[in-house]
Protein backbone atom coordinates (compact mmCIF):
# COMPACT_ATOMS: atom_id res chain seq x y z
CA UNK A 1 12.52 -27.24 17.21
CA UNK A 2 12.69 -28.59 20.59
CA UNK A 3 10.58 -27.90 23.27
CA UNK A 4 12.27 -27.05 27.22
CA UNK A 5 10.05 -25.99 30.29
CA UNK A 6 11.28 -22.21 31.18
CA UNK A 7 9.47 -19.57 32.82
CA UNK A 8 7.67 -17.35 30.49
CA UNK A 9 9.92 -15.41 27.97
CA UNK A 10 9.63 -12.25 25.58
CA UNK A 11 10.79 -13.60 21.96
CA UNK A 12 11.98 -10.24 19.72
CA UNK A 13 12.10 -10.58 15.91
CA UNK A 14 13.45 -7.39 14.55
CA UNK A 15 11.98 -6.62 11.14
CA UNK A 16 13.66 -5.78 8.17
CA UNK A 17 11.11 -4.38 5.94
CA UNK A 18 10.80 -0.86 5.27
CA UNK A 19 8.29 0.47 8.19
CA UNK A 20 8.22 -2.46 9.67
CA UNK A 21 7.88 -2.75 13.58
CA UNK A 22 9.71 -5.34 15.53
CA UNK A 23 7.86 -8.62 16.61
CA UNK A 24 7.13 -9.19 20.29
CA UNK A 25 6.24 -12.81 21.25
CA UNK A 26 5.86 -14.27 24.78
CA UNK A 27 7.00 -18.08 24.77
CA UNK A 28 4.06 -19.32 26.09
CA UNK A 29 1.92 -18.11 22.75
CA UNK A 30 0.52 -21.46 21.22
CA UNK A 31 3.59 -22.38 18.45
CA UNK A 32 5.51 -19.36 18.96
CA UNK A 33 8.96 -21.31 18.20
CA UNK A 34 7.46 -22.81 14.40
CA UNK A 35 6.36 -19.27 13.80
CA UNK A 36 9.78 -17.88 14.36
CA UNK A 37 11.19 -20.30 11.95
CA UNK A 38 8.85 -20.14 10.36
CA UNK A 39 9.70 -15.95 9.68
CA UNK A 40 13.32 -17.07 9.01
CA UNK A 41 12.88 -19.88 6.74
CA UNK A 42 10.18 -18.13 4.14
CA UNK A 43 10.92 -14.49 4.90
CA UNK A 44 14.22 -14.19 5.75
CA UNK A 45 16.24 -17.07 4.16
CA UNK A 46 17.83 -15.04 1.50
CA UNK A 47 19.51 -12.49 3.76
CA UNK A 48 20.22 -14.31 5.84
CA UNK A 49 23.19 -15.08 4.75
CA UNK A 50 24.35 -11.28 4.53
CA UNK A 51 24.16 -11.12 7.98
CA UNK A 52 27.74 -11.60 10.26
CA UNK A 53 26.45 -14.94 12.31
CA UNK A 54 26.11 -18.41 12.24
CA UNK A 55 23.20 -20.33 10.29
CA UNK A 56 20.64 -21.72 13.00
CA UNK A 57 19.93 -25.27 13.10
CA UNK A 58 16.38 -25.65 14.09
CA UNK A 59 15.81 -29.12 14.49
CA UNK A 60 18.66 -28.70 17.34
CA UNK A 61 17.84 -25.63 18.90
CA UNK A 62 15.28 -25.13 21.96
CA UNK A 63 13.94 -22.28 23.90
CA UNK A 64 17.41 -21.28 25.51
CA UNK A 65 19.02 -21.66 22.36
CA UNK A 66 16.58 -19.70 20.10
CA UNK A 67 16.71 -16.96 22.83
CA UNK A 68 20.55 -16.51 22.07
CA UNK A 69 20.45 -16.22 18.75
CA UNK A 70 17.55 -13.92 18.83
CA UNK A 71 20.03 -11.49 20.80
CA UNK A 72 22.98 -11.98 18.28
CA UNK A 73 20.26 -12.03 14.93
CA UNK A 74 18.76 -8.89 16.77
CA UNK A 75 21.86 -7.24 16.82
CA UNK A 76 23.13 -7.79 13.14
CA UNK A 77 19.83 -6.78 12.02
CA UNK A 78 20.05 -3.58 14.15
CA UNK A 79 23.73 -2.91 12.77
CA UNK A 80 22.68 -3.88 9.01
CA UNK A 81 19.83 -1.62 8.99
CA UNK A 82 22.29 1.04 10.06
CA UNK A 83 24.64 0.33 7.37
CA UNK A 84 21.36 -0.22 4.52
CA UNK A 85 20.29 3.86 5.70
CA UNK A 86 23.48 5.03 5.32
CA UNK A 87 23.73 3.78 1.85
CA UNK A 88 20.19 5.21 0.94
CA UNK A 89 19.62 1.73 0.11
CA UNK A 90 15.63 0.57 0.91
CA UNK A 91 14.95 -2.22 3.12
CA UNK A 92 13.18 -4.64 2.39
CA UNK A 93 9.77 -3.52 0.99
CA UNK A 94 6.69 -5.15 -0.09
CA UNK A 95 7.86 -5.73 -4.19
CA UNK A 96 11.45 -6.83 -2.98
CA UNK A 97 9.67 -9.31 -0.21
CA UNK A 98 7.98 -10.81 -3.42
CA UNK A 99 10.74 -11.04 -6.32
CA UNK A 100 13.83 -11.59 -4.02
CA UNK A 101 13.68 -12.50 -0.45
CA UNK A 102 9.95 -14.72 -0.85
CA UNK A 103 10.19 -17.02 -3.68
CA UNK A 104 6.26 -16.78 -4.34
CA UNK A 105 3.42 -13.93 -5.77
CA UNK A 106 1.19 -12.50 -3.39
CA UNK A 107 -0.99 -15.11 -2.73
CA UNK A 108 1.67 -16.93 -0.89
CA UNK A 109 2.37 -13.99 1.13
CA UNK A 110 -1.39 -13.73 2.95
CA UNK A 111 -1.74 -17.42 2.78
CA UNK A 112 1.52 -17.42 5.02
CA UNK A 113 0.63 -14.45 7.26
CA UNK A 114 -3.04 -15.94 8.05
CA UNK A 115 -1.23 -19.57 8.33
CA UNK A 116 0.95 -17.47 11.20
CA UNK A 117 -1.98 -15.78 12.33
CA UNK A 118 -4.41 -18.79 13.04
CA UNK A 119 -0.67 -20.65 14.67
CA UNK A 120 -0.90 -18.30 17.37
CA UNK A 121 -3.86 -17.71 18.14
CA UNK A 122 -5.08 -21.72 18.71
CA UNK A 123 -3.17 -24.70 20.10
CA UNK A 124 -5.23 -26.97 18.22
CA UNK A 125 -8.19 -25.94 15.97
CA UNK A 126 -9.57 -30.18 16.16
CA UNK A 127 -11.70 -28.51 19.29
CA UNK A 128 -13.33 -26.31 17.06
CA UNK A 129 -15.73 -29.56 15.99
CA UNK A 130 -16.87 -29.76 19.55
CA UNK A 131 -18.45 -26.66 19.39
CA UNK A 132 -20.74 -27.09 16.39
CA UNK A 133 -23.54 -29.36 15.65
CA UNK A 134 -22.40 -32.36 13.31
CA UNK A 135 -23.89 -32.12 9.79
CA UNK A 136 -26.15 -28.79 10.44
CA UNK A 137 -26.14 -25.10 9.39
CA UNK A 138 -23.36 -24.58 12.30
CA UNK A 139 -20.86 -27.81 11.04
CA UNK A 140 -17.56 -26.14 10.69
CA UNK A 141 -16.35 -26.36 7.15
CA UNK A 142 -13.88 -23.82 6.16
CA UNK A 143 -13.36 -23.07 2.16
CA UNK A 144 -9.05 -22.36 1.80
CA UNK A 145 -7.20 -19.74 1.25
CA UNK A 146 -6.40 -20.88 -2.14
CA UNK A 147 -9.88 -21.08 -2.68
CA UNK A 148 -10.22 -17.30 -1.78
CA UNK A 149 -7.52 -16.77 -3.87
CA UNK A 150 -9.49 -18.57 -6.96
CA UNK A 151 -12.54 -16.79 -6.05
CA UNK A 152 -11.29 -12.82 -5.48
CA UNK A 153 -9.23 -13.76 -8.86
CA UNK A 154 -12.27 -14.47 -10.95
CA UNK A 155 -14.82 -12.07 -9.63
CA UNK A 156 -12.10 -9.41 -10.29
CA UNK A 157 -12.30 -7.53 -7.24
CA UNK A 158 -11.73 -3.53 -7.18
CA UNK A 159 -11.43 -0.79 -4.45
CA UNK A 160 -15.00 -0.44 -4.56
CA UNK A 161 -16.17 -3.78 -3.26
CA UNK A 162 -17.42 -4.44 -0.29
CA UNK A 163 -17.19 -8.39 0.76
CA UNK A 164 -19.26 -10.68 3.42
CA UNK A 165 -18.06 -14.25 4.72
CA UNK A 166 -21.49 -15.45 6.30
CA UNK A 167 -20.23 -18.15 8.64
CA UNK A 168 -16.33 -16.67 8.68
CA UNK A 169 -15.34 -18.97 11.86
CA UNK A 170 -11.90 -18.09 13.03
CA UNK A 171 -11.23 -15.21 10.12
CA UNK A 172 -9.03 -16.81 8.13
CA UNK A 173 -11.21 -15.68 4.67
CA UNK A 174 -11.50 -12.34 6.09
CA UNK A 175 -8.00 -11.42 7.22
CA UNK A 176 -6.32 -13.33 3.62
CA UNK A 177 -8.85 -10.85 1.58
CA UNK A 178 -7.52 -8.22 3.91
CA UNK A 179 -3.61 -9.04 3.18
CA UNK A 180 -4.72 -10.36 -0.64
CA UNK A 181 -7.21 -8.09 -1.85
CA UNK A 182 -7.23 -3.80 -2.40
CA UNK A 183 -11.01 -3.66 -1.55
CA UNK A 184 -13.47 -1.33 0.07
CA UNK A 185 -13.86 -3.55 3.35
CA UNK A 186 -14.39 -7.15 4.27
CA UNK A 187 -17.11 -7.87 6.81
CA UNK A 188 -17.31 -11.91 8.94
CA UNK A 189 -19.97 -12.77 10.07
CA UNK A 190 -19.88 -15.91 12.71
CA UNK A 191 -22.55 -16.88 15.26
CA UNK A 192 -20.92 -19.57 17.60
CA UNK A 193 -19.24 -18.08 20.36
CA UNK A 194 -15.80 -20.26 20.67
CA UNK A 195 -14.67 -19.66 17.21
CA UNK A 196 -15.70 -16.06 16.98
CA UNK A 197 -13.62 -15.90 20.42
CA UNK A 198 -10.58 -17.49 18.30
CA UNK A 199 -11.33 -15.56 15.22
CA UNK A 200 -10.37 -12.49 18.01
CA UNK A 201 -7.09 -13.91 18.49
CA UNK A 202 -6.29 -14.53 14.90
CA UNK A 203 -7.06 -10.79 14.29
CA UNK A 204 -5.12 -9.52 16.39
CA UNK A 205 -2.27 -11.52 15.38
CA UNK A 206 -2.38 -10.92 11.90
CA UNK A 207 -2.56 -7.31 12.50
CA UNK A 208 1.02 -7.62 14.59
CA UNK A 209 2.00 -10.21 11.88
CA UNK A 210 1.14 -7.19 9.11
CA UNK A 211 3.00 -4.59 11.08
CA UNK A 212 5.69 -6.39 11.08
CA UNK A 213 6.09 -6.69 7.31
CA UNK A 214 5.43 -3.23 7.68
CA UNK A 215 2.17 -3.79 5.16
CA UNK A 216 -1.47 -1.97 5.77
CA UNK A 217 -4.83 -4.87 5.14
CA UNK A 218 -7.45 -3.61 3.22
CA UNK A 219 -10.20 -2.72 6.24
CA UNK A 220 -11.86 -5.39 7.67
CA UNK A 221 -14.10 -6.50 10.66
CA UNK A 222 -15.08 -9.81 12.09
CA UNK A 223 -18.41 -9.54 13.83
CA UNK A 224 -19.66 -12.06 16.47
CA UNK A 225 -23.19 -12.96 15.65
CA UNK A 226 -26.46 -14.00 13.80
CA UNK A 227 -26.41 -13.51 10.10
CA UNK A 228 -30.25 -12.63 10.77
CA UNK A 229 -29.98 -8.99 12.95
CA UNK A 230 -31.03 -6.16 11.71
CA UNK A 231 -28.15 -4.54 11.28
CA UNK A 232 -26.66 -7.85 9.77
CA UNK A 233 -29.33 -7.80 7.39
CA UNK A 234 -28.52 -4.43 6.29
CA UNK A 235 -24.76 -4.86 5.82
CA UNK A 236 -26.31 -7.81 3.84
CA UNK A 237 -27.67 -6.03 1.39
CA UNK A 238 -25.03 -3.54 0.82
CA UNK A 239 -22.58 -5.96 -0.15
CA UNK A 240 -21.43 -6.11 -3.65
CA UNK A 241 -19.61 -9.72 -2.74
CA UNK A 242 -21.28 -12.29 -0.36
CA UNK A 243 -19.37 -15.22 0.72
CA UNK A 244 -21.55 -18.53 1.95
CA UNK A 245 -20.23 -21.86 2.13
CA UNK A 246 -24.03 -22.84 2.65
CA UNK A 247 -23.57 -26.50 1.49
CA UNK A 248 -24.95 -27.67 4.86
CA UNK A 249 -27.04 -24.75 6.00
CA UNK A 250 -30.54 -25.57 6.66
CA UNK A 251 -33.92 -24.73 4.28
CA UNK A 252 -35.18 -22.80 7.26
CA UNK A 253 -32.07 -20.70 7.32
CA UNK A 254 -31.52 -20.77 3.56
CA UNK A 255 -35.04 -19.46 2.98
CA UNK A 256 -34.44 -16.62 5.68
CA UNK A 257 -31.15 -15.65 3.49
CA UNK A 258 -32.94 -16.07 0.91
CA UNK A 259 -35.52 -13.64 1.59
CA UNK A 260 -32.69 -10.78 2.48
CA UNK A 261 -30.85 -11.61 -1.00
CA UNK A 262 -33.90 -10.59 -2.75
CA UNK A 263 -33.15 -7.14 -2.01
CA UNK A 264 -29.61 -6.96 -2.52
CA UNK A 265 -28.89 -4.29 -5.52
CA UNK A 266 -28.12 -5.59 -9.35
CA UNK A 267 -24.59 -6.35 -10.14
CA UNK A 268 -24.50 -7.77 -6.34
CA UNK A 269 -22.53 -11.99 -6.66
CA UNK A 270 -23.01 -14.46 -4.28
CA UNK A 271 -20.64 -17.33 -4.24
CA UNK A 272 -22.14 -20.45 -2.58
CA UNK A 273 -21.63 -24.24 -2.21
CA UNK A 274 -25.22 -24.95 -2.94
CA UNK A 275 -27.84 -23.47 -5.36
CA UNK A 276 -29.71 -20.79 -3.42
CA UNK A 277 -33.02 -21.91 -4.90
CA UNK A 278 -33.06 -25.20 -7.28
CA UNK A 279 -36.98 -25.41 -7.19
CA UNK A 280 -38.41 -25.24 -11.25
CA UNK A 281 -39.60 -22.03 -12.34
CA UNK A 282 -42.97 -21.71 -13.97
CA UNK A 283 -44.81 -19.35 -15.35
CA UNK A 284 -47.15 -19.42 -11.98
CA UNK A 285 -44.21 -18.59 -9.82
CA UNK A 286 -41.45 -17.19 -12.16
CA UNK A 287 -42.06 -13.51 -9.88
CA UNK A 288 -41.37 -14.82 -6.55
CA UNK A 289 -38.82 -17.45 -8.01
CA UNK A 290 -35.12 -16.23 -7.14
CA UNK A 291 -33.83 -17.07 -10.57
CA UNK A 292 -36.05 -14.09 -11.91
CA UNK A 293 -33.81 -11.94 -10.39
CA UNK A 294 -30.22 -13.55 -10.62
CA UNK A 295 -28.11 -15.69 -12.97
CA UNK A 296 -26.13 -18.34 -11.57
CA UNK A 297 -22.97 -20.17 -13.26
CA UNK A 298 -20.22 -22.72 -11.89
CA UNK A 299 -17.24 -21.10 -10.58
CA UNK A 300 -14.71 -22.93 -12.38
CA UNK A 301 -11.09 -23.75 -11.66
CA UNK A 302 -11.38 -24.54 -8.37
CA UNK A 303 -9.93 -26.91 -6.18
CA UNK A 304 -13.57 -28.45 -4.70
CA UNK A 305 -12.28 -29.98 -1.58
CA UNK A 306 -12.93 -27.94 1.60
CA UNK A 307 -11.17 -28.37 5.52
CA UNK A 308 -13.96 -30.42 6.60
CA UNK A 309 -14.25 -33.02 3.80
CA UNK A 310 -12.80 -34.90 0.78
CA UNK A 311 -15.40 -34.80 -1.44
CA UNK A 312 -15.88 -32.74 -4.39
CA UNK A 313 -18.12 -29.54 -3.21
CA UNK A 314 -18.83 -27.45 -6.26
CA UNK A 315 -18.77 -23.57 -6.07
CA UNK A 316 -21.29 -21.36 -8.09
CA UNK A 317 -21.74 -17.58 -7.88
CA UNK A 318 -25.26 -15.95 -8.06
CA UNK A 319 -25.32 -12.15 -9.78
CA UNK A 320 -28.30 -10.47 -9.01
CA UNK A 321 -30.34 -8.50 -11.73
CA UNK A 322 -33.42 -7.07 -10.46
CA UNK A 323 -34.81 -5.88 -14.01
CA UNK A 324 -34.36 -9.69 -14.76
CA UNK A 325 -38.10 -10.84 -13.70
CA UNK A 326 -39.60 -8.46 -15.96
CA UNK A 327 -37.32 -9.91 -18.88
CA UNK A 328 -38.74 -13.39 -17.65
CA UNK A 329 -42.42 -12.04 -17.61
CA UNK A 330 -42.12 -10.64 -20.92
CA UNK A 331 -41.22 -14.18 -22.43
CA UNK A 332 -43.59 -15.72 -20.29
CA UNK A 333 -46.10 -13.28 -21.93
CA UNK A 334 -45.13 -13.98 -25.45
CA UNK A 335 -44.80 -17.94 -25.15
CA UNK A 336 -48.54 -17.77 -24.11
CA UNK A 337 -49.34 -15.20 -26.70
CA UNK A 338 -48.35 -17.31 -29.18
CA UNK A 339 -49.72 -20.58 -27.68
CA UNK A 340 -52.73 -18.35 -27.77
CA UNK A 341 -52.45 -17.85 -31.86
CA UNK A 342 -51.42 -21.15 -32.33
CA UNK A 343 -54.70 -22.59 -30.79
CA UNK A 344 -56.63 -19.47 -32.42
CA UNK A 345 -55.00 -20.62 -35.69
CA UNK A 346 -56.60 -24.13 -35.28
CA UNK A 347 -59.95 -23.04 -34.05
CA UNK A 348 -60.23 -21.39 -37.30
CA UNK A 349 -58.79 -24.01 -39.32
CA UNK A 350 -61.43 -26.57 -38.01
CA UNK A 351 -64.31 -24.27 -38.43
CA UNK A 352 -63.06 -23.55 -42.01
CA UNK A 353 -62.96 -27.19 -42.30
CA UNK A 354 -66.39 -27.36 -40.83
CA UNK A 355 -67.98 -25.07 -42.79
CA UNK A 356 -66.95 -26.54 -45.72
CA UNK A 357 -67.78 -29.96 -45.17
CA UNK A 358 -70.99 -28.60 -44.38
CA UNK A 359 -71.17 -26.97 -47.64
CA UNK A 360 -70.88 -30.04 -49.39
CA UNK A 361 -73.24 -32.03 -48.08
CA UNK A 362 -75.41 -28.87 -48.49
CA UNK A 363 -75.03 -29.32 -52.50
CA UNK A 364 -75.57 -32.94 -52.19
């Protein structure tokens, strides 16, 4: 689409879906025009066509030109909605958006509303880097969508869960498991102040983005601040799904996490980008050793790459199982039980052997 200089402008998008409330954009929001076509193109394309009007060309049109056909789109829709009521007929609602008028499933459908969402709400995400310290626990390294997708898919997520992103930056993670996922409530957590202040933005967007397709998210919150408050700490521990793409954090701040994992209730996962502890257990530390009270396996199936590099980065998740360590003491205990017999076993077979060399030479 082209680009013109114009004073600022209010872009409507009147929404076809069943509850839906019409989209209000000013023309100065960052990408406004691709989100528009963007709305026509994926969620509109196929009735489209229905409509009395000419086809847009979008590589042609500009600001002037998008605002005209706004007016004569807004109309049709206003007058096809009209005729759609008086039929009985439904608009478009959430299972037609999917089988007829998206050609996708549902991931597709909260990957393109957060895509929409983050479009909005930042000109151009590059100056997120500035605002994080290269290669530390605050480098910017955001797992995708379709990696959330992967994830919520094989932990088999229910209405009862209750998910953390530690590190969420702008909310993408948060606002797709929102749109994606029928859960309790999704908590992010970010500490640096200019992507929390975006992560604001994309909320609020993606809530007029969701109103719009006349869908309700799953509750969620984006909180700015340390993982490490209190009250942090406690929402922590209640989580039955903890998010951490920890592949750079530091020990100092994986040993703090650590420390508040430890308390987190049986049955509680943890998906992470690096082992939470990969020290050897032994039977001198096996109950303060974290694997005594979780299992950890590969997540498998998913694409390793994240935003921030091209390298492989593998994903595990960590259930916790606080009757585990006394499980692991008990085998402890009989491995040196029967170390114990086995070197009782010799002691008496050498003083058998003793005793009855020392018989012979006795008779001799």
């Amino acid at each position: 689409m082209k680009k013109t200089e114009a004073r600022v402008q209010i872009y409507k998008v009147q929404s076809l879906f069943r509850n839906g409330v019409d989209l209000l954009l000013r023309s100065d929001e960052p990408h406004v025009e691709e989100v528009i076509e963007t709305i026509f193109k994926e969620y509109y394309k196929n009735v489209m066509p229905r409509l009395p009007l000419k086809q847009p060309d979008w590589n042609k049109m500009d600001s002037v030109g998008l605002l005209a056909f706004l007016d004569i789109f807004n109309t049709a829709a206003e007058k096809f909605k009209e005729e759609v009521f008086q039929r009985r007929r439904a608009l478009l609602t959430p299972a037609r958006w999917q089988k007829v008028h998206l050609d996708s499933d549902s991931f597709q459908e909260g990957h393109l509303v957060t895509v929409l969402a983050r479009m909005l709400s930042a000109r151009d995400e590059r100056v997120l880097k500035k605002h994080y310290k290269s290669f530390s626990s605050e480098t910017y390294g955001a797992t995708t969508t379709q990696q959330m997708k992967n994830i919520l898919d094989q932990l088999n997520v229910t209405k009862e869960d209750v998910i953390i992103d530690l590190g969420s930056g702008i909310g993408q993670l948060v606002t797709f498991t929102a749109s994606y996922a029928d859960v309790a409530k999704t908590y992010g957590i970010e500490k640096c102040p200019r992507p929390a202040e975006i992560a604001t933005r994309v909320s609020e967007n993606f809530k007029r983005l969701m109103a719009f397709f006349g869908k309700v998210p799953s509750p969620y919150k984006l909180i700015e601040g340390d993982f490490l408050t209190d009250e942090n700490k406690e929402r922590i521990k209640k989580a039955t799904i903890i998010i951490a793409n920890n592949l750079l954090f530091d020990d100092k701040l994986m040993k703090k996490l650590k420390e508040i994992f430890y308390f987190c209730n049986s049955g509680t996962r943890i998906v992470v980008t690096k082992l939470i502890d990969n020290t050897r257990m032994t039977e001198d530390n096996f109950s303060e050793h974290f694997d005594s009270y979780s299992d950890t396996v590969p997540l498998n199936g998913i694409d390793r790459q994240v935003e921030w590099t091209k390298n492989n980065v593998p994903f595990w998740v960590t259930t916790m199982d606080q009757e585990k360590v006394f499980r692991v003491g008990a085998e402890y205990g009989a491995q040196k039980e029967e170390q114990e017999a086995k070197l009782e076993a010799k002691r008496l077979t050498r003083a058998q052997n003793a005793e009855m060399r020392n018989g012979r030479n006795t008779s001799s």
